[in-house]
C-alpha atoms as a PDB file:
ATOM      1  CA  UNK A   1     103.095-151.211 174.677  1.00  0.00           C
ATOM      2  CA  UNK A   2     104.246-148.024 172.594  1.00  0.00           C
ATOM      3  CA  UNK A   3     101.291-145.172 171.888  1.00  0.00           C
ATOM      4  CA  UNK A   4     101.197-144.303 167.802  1.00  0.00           C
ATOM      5  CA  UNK A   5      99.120-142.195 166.173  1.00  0.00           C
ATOM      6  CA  UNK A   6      98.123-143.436 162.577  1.00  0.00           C
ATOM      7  CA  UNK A   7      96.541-141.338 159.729  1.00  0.00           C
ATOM      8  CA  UNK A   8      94.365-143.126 157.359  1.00  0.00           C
ATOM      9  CA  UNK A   9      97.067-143.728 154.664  1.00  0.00           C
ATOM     10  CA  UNK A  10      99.096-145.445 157.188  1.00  0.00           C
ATOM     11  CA  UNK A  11      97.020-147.400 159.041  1.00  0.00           C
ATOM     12  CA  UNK A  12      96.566-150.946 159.000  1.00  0.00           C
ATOM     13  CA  UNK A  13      92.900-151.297 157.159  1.00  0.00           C
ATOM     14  CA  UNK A  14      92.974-155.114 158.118  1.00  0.00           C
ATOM     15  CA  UNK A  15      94.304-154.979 161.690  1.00  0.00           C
ATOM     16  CA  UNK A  16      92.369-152.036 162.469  1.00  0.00           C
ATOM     17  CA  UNK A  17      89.126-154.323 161.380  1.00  0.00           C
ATOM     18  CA  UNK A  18      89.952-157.085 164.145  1.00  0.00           C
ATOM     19  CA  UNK A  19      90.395-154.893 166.630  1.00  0.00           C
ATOM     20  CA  UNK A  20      86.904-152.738 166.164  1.00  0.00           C
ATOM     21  CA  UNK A  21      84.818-155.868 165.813  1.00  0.00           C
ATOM     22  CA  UNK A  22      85.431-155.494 169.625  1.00  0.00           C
ATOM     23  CA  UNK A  23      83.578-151.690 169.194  1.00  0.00           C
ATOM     24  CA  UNK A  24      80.694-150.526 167.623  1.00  0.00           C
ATOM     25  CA  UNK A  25      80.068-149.415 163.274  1.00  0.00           C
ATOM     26  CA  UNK A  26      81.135-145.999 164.812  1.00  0.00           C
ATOM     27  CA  UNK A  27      84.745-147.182 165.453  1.00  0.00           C
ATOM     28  CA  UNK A  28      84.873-148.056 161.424  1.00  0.00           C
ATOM     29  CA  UNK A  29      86.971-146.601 159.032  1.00  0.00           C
ATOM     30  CA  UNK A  30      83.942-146.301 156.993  1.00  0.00           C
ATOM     31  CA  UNK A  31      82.711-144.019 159.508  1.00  0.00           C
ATOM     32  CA  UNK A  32      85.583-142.498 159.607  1.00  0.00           C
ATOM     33  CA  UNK A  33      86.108-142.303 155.862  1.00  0.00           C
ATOM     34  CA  UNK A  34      82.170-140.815 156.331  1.00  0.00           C
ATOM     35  CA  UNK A  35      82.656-138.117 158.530  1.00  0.00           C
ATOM     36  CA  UNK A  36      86.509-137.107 156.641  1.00  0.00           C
ATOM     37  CA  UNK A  37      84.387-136.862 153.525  1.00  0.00           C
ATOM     38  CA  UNK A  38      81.409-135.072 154.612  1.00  0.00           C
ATOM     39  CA  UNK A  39      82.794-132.692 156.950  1.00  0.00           C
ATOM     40  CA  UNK A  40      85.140-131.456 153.950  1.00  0.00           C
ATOM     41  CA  UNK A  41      88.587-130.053 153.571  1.00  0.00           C
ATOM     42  CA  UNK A  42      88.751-129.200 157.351  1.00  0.00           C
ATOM     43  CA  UNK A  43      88.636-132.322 158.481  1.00  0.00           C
ATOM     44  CA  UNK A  44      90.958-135.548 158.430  1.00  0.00           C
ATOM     45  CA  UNK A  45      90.977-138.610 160.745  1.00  0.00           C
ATOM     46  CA  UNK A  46      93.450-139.984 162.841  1.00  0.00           C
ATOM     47  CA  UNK A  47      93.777-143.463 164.419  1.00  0.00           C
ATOM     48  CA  UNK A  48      95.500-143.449 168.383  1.00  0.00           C
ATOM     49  CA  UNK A  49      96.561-146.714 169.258  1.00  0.00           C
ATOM     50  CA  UNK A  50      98.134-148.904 171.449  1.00  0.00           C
ATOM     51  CA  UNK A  51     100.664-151.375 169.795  1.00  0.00           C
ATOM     52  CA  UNK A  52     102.347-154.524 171.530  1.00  0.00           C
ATOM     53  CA  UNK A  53     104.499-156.803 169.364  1.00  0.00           C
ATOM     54  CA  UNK A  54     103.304-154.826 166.045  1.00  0.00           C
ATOM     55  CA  UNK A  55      99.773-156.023 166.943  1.00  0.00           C
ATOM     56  CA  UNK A  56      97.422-152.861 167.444  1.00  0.00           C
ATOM     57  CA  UNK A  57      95.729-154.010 170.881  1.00  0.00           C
ATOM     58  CA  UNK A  58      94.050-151.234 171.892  1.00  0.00           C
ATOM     59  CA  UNK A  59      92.657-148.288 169.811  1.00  0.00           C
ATOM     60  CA  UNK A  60      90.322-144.854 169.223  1.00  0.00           C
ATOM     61  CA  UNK A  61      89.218-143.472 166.199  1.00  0.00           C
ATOM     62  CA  UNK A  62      89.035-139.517 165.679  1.00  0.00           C
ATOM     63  CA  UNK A  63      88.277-136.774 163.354  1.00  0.00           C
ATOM     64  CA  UNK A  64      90.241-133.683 163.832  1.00  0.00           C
ATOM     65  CA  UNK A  65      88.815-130.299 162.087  1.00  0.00           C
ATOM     66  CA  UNK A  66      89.892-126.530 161.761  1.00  0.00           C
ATOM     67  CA  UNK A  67      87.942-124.088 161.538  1.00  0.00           C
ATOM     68  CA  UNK A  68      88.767-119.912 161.363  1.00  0.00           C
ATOM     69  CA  UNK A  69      91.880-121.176 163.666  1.00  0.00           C
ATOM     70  CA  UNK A  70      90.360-123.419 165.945  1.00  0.00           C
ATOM     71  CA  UNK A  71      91.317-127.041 165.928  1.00  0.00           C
ATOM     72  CA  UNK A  72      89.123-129.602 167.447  1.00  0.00           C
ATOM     73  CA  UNK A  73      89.657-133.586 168.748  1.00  0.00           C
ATOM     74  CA  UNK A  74      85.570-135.207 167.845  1.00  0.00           C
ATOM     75  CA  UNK A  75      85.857-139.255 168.908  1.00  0.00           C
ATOM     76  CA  UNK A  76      83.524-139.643 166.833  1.00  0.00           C
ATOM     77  CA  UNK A  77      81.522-136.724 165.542  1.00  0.00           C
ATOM     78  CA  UNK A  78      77.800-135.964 166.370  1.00  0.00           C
ATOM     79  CA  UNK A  79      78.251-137.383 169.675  1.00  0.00           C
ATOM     80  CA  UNK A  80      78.566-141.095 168.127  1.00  0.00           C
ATOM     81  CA  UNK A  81      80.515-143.520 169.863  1.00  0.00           C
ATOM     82  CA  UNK A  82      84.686-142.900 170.090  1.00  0.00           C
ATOM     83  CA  UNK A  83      85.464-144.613 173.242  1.00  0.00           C
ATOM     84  CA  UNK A  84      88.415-146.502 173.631  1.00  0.00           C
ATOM     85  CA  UNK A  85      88.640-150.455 171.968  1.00  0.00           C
ATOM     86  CA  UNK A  86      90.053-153.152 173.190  1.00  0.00           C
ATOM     87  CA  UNK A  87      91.157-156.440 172.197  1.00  0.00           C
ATOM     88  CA  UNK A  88      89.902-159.031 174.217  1.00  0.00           C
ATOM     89  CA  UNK A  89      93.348-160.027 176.405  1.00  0.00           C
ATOM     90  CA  UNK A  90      94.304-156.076 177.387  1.00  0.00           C
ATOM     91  CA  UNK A  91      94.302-155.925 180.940  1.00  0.00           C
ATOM     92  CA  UNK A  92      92.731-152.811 183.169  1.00  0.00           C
ATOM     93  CA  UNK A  93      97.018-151.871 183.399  1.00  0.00           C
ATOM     94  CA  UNK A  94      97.122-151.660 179.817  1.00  0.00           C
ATOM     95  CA  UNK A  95      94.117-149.458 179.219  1.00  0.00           C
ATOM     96  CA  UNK A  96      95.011-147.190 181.973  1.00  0.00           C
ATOM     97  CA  UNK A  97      98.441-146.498 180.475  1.00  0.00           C
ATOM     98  CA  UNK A  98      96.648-145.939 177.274  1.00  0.00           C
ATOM     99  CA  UNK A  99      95.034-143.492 178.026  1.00  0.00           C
ATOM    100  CA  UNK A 100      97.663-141.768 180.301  1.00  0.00           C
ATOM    101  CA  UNK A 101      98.765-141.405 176.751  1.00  0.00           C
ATOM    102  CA  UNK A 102      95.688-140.084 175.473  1.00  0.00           C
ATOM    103  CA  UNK A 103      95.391-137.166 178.424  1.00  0.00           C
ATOM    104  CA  UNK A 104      99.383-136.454 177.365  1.00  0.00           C
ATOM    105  CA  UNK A 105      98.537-136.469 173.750  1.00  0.00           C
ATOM    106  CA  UNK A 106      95.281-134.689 173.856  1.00  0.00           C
ATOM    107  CA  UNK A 107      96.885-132.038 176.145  1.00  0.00           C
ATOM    108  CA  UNK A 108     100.030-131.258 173.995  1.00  0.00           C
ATOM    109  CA  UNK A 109      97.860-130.366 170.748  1.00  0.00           C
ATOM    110  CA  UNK A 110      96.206-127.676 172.595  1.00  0.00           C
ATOM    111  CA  UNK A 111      92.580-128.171 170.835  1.00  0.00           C
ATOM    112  CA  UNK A 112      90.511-125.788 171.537  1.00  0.00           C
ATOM    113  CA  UNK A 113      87.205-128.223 171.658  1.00  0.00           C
ATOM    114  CA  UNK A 114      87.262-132.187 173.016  1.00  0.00           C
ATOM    115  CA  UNK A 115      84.787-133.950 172.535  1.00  0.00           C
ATOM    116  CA  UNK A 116      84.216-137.851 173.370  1.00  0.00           C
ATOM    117  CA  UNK A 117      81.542-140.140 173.761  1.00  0.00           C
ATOM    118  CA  UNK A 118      82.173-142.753 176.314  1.00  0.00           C
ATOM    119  CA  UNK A 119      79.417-145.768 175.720  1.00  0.00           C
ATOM    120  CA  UNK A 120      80.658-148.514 177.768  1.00  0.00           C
ATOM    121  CA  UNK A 121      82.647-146.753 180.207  1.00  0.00           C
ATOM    122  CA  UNK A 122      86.310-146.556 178.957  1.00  0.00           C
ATOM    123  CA  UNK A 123      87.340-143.641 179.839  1.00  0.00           C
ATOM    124  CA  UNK A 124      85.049-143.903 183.728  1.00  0.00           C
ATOM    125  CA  UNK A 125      88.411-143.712 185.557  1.00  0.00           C
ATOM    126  CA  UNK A 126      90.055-140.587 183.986  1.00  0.00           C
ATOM    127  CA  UNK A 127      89.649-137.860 186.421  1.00  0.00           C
ATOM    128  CA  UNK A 128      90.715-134.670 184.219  1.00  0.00           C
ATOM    129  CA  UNK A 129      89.569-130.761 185.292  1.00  0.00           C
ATOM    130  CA  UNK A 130      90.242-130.016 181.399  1.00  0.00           C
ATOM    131  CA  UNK A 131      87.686-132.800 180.512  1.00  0.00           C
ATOM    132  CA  UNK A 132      84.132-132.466 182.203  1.00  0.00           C
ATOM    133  CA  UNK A 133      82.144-135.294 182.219  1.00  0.00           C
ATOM    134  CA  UNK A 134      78.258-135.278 181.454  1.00  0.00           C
ATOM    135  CA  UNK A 135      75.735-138.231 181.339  1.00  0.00           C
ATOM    136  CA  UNK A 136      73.498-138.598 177.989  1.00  0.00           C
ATOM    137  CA  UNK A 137      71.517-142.133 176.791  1.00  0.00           C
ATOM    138  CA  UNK A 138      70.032-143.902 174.509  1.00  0.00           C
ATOM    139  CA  UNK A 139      67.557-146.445 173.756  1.00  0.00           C
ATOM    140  CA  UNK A 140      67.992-149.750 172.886  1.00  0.00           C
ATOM    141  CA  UNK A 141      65.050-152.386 172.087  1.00  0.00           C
ATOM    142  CA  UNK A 142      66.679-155.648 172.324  1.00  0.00           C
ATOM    143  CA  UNK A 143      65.104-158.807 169.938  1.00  0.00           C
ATOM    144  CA  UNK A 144      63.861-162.259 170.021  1.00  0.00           C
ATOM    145  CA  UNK A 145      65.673-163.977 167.107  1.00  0.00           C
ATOM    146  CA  UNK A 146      62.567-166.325 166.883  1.00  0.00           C
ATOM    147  CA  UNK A 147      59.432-163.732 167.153  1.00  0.00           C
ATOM    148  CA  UNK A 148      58.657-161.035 165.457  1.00  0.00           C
ATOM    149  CA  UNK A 149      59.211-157.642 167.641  1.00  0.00           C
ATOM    150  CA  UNK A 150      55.754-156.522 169.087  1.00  0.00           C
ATOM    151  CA  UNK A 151      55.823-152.646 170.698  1.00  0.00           C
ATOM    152  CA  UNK A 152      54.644-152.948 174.212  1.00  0.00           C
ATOM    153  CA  UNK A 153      52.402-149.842 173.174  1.00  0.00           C
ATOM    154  CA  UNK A 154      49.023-151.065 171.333  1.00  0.00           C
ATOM    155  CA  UNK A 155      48.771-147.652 169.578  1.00  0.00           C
ATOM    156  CA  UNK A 156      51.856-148.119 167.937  1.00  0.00           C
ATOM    157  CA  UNK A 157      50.609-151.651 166.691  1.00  0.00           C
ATOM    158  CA  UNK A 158      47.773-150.046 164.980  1.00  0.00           C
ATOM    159  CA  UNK A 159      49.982-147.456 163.450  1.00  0.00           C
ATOM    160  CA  UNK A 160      52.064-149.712 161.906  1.00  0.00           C
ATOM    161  CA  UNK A 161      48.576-152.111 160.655  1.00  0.00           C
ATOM    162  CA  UNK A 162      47.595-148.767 159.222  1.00  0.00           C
ATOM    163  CA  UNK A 163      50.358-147.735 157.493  1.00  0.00           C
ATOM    164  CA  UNK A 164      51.047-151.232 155.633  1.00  0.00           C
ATOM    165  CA  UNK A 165      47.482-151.035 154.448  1.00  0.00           C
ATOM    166  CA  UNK A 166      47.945-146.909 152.407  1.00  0.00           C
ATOM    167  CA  UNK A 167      49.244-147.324 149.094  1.00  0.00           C
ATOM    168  CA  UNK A 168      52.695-146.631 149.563  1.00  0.00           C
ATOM    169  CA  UNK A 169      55.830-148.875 148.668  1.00  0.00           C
ATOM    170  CA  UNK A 170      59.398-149.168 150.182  1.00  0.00           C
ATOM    171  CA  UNK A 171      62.436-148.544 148.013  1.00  0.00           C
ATOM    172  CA  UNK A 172      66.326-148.794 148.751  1.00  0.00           C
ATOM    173  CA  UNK A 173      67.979-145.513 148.966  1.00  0.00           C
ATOM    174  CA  UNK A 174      71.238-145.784 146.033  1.00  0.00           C
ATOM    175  CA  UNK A 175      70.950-143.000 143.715  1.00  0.00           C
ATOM    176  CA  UNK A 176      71.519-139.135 143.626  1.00  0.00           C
ATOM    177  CA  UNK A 177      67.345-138.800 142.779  1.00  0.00           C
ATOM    178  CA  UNK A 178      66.689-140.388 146.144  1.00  0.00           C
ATOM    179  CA  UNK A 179      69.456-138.617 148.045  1.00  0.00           C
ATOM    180  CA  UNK A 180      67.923-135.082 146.891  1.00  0.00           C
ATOM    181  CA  UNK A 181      64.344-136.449 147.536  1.00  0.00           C
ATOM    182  CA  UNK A 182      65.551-137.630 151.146  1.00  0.00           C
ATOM    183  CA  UNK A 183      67.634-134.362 151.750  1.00  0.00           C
ATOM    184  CA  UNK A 184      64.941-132.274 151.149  1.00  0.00           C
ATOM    185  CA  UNK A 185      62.619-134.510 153.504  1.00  0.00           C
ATOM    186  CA  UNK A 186      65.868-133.725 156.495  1.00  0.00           C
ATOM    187  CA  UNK A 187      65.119-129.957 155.477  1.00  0.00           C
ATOM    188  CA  UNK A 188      61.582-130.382 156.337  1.00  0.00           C
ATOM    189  CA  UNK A 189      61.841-132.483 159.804  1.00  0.00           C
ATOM    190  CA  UNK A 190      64.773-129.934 160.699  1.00  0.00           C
ATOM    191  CA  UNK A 191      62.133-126.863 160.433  1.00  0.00           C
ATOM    192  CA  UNK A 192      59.732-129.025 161.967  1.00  0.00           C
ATOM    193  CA  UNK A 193      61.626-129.044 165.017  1.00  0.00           C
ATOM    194  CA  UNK A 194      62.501-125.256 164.843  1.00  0.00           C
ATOM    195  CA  UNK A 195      66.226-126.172 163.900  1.00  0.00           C
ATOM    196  CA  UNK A 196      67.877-122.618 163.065  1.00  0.00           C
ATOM    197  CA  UNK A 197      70.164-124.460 160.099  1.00  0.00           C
ATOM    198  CA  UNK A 198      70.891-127.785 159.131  1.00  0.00           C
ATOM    199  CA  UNK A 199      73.358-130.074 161.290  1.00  0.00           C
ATOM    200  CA  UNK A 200      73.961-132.284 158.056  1.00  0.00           C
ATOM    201  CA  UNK A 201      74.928-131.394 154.571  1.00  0.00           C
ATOM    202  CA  UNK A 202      73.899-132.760 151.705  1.00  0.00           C
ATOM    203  CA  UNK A 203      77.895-133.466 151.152  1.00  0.00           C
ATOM    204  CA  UNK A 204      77.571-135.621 154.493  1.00  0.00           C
ATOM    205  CA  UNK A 205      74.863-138.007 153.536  1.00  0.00           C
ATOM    206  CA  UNK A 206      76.212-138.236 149.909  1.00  0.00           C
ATOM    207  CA  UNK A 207      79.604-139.533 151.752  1.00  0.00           C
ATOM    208  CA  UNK A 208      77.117-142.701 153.155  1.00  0.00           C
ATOM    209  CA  UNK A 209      76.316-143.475 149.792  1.00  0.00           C
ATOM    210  CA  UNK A 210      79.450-143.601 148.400  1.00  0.00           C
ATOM    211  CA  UNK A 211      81.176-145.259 151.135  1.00  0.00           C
ATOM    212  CA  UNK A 212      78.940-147.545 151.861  1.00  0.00           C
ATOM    213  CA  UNK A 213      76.521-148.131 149.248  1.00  0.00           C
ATOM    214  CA  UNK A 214      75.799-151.593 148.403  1.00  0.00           C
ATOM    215  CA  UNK A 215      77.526-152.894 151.739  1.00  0.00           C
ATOM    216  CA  UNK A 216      76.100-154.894 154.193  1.00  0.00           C
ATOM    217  CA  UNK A 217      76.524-151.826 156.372  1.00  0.00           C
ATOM    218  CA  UNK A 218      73.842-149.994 155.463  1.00  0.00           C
ATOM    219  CA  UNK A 219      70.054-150.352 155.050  1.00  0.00           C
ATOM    220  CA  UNK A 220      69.135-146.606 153.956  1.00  0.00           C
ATOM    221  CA  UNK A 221      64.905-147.707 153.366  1.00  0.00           C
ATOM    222  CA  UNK A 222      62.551-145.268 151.823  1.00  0.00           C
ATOM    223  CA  UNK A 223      58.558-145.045 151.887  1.00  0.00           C
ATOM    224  CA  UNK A 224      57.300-143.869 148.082  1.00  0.00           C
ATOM    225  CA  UNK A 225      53.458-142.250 147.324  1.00  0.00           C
ATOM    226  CA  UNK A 226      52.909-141.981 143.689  1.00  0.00           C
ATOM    227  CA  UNK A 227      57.220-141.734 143.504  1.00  0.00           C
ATOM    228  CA  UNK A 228      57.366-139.089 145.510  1.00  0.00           C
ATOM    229  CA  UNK A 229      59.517-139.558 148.772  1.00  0.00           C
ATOM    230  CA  UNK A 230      57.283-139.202 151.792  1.00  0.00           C
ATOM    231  CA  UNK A 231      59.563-140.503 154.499  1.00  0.00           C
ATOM    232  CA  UNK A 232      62.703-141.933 154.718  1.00  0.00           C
ATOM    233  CA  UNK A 233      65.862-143.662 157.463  1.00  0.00           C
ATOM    234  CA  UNK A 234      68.886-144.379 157.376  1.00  0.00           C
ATOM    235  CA  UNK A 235      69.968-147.599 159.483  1.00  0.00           C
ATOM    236  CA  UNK A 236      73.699-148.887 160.464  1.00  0.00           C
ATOM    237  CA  UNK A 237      74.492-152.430 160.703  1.00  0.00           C
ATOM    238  CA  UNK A 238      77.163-153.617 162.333  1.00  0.00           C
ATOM    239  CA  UNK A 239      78.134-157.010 164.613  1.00  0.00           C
ATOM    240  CA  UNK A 240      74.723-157.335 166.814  1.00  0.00           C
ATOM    241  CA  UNK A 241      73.202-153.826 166.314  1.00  0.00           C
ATOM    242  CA  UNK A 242      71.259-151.926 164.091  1.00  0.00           C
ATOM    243  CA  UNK A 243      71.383-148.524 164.604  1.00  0.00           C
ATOM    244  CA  UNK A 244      68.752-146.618 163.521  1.00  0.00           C
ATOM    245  CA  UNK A 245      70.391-143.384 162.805  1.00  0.00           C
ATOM    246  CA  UNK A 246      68.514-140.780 160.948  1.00  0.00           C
ATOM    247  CA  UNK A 247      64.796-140.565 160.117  1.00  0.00           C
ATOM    248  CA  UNK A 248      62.818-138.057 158.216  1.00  0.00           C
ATOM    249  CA  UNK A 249      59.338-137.584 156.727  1.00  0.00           C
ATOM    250  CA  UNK A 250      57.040-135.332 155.523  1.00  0.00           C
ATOM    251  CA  UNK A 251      54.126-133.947 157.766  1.00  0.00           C
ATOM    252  CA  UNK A 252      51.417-134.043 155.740  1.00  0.00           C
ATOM    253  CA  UNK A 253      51.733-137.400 154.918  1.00  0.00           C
ATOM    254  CA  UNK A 254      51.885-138.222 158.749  1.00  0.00           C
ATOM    255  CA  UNK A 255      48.657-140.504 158.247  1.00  0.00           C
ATOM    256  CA  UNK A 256      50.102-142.594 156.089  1.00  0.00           C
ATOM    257  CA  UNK A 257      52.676-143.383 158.833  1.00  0.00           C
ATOM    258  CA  UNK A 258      55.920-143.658 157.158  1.00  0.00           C
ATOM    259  CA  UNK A 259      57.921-143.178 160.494  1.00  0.00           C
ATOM    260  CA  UNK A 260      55.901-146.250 161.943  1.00  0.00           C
ATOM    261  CA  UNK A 261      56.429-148.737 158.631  1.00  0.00           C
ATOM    262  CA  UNK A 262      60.291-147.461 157.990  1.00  0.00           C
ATOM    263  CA  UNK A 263      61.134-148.636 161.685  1.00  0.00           C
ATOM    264  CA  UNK A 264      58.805-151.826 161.598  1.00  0.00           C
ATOM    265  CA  UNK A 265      60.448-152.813 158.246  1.00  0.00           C
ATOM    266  CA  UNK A 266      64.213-152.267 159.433  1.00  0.00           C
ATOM    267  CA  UNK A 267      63.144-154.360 163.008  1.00  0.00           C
ATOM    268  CA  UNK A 268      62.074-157.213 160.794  1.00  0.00           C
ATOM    269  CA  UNK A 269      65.176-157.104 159.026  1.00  0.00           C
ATOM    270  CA  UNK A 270      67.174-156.915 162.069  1.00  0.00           C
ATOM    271  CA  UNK A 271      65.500-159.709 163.408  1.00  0.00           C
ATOM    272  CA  UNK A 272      65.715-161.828 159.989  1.00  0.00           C
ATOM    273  CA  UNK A 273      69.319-160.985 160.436  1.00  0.00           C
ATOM    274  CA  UNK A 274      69.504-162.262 163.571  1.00  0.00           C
ATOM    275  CA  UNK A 275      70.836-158.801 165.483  1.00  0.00           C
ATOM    276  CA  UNK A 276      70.235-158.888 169.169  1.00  0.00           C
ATOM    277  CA  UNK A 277      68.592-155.041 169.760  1.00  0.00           C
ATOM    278  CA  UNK A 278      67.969-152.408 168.044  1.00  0.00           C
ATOM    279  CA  UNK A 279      69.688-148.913 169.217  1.00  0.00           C
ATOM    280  CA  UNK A 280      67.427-145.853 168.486  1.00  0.00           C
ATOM    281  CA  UNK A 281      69.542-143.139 169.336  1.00  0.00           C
ATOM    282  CA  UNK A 282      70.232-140.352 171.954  1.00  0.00           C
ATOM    283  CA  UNK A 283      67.332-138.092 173.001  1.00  0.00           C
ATOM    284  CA  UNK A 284      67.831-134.865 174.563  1.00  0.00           C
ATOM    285  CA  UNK A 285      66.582-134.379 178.073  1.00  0.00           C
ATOM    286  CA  UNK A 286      63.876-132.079 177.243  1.00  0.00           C
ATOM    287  CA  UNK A 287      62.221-134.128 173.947  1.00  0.00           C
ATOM    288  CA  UNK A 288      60.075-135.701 175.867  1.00  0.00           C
ATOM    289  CA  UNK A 289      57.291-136.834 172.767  1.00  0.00           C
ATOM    290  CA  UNK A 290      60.395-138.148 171.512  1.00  0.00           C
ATOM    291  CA  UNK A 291      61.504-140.161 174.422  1.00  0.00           C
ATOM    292  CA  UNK A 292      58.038-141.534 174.921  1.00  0.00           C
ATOM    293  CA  UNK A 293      57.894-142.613 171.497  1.00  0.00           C
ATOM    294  CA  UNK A 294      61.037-144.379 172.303  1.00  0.00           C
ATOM    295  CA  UNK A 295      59.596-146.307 174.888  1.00  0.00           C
ATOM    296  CA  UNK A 296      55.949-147.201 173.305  1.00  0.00           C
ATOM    297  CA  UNK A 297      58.111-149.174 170.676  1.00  0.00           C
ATOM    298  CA  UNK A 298      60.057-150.975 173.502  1.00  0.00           C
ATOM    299  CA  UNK A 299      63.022-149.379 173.609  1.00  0.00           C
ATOM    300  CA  UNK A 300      64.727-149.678 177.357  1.00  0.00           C
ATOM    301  CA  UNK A 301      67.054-146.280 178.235  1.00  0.00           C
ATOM    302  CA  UNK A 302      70.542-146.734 178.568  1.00  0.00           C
ATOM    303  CA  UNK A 303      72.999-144.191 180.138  1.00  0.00           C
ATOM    304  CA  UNK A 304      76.336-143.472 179.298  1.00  0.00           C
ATOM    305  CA  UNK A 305      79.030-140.381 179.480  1.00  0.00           C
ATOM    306  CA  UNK A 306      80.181-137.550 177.253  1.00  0.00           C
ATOM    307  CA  UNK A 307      83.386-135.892 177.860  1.00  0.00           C
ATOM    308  CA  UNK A 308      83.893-132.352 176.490  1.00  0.00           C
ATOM    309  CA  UNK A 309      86.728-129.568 176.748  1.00  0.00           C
ATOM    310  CA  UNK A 310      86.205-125.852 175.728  1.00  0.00           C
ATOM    311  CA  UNK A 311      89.128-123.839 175.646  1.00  0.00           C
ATOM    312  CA  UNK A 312      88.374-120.206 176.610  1.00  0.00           C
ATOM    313  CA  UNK A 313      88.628-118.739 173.350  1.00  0.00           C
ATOM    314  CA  UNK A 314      86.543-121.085 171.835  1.00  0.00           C
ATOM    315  CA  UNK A 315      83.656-120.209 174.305  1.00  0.00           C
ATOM    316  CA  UNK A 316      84.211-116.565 174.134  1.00  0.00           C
ATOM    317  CA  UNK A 317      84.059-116.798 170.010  1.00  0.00           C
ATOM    318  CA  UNK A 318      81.404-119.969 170.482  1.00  0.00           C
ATOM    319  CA  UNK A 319      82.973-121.832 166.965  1.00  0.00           C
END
């Protein structure tokens, strides 16, 4: 098995798209193509692989940025999920000498931040003082195919019963309107929750659109009062998951629950779709509202590892 690195030009779109319907939508080269886009001139992606008989076999997906100097190694960015793919047949031999080749190659560029998220475990058997290791989850409701998806939590039940009875109406999210409508709902739920500046840009969500817009991808749902935007999220779809990724809404329209019907709508889709569970994303530690909320729908924690490097100039500068 040799160890190449591919840039998007080069790689193989098609082999690349066997190989990662092994991984999750964040091993895409949509996401990929995504985060390139949104992140802007300072960032590119790059493809590591393992390659047997011209057959890629084993692979991870990265977006490398520079910023003021400092070069970073993301797999994948925002702390989505960059582990290491497989093809079915690669033996435990064949990933470990993979990534002997990743340590080699991720210790010759001299990046000043690493950063990997490790969801099923990949990477458990690397034992690198350069890489620390840190455990973060998620949760994940998992569906009935045949029955609709009932929150363990009654409160949430009547939520959802009261929000399908205000006079509001779902839309799909397609144009530039509803993109500056939802942006300016991410503003809001970001000073909400006392974020000093935005972790998106408008640039980044506008890359979602026009990568994936009218794919089978995306279902990017959005609850309208008198066409204004009151709420809006933005879910992934990909093999038997739908990730629900991003979800905003204005406060004072909280008692028209848009959060509650958004999520109810996309479950029902997943299920009509016939998707096995629903992941609702990482929580921090100390979000605990947000955790429980988590949980009243159904949704079961699941752990899993992040690996991150900080060279000492980067945490005496903090970039």
């Amino acid at each position: 098995m040799e160890f190449k690195v591919f840039d998007r030009k080069s790689l193989d779109l098609k082999m690349w798209d066997k190989l990662v319907s092994n991984g999750t939508f964040f091993h895409t080269h949509q996401w990929a193509d995504i985060c390139s886009e949104g992140l802007g001139h300072s960032a590119h992606s790059l493809f590591l692989t393992g390659v047997k008989n011209g057959k890629i076999i084993i692979g991870m997906p990265a977006i490398i940025t520079k910023k003021m100097g400092f070069k970073s190694f993301y797999s994948m960015p925002y702390g989505t999920y960059g582990e290491v793919v497989l093809e079915k047949e690669v033996s435990e031999l064949q990933r470990d000498i993979f990534n002997t080749h990743l340590i080699k190659y991720l210790k010759n560029n001299c990046f000043s931040r690493i950063a990997i998220t490790d969801f099923e475990g990949k990477l458990a058997k690397i034992s690198e003082p350069f890489l620390s290791s840190s455990s973060v989850f998620t949760h994940i409701i998992h569906l009935d195919k045949k029955d609709k998806h009932n929150p363990p939590d009654k409160k949430i039940n009547g939520h959802i019963k009261t929000g399908l009875k205000a006079d509001t109406n779902e839309i799909i999210v397609k144009s530039r309107e509803h993109l500056d409508a939802f942006y300016q709902l991410y503003l809001l739920t970001g000073k909400r929750h006392e974020q000093r500046k935005p972790l998106y840009s408008k640039r980044f969500f506008r890359a979602i659109l026009d990568v994936l817009n009218g794919s089978n991808m995306l279902h990017w749902n959005a609850l309208m009062e008198d066409a204004i935007m009151i709420g809006s999220c933005i879910n992934f779809i990909y093999r038997d998951t739908l990730f629900n990724w991003q979800t905003v809404s204005d406060y004072s329209k909280r008692h028209l629950k848009p959060n509650h019907v958004l999520l109810s709508h996309a479950i029902d889709l997943a299920i009509e779709k016939g998707i096995k569970k629903v992941n609702l994303g990482a929580s921090p530690v100390y979000a605990h509202s947000l955790i429980d909320y988590k949980e009243r729908w159904g949704g079961i924690r699941v752990n899993y590892d992040s690996y991150v490097s900080d060279s000492w100039p980067r945490r005496l500068f903090r970039k």
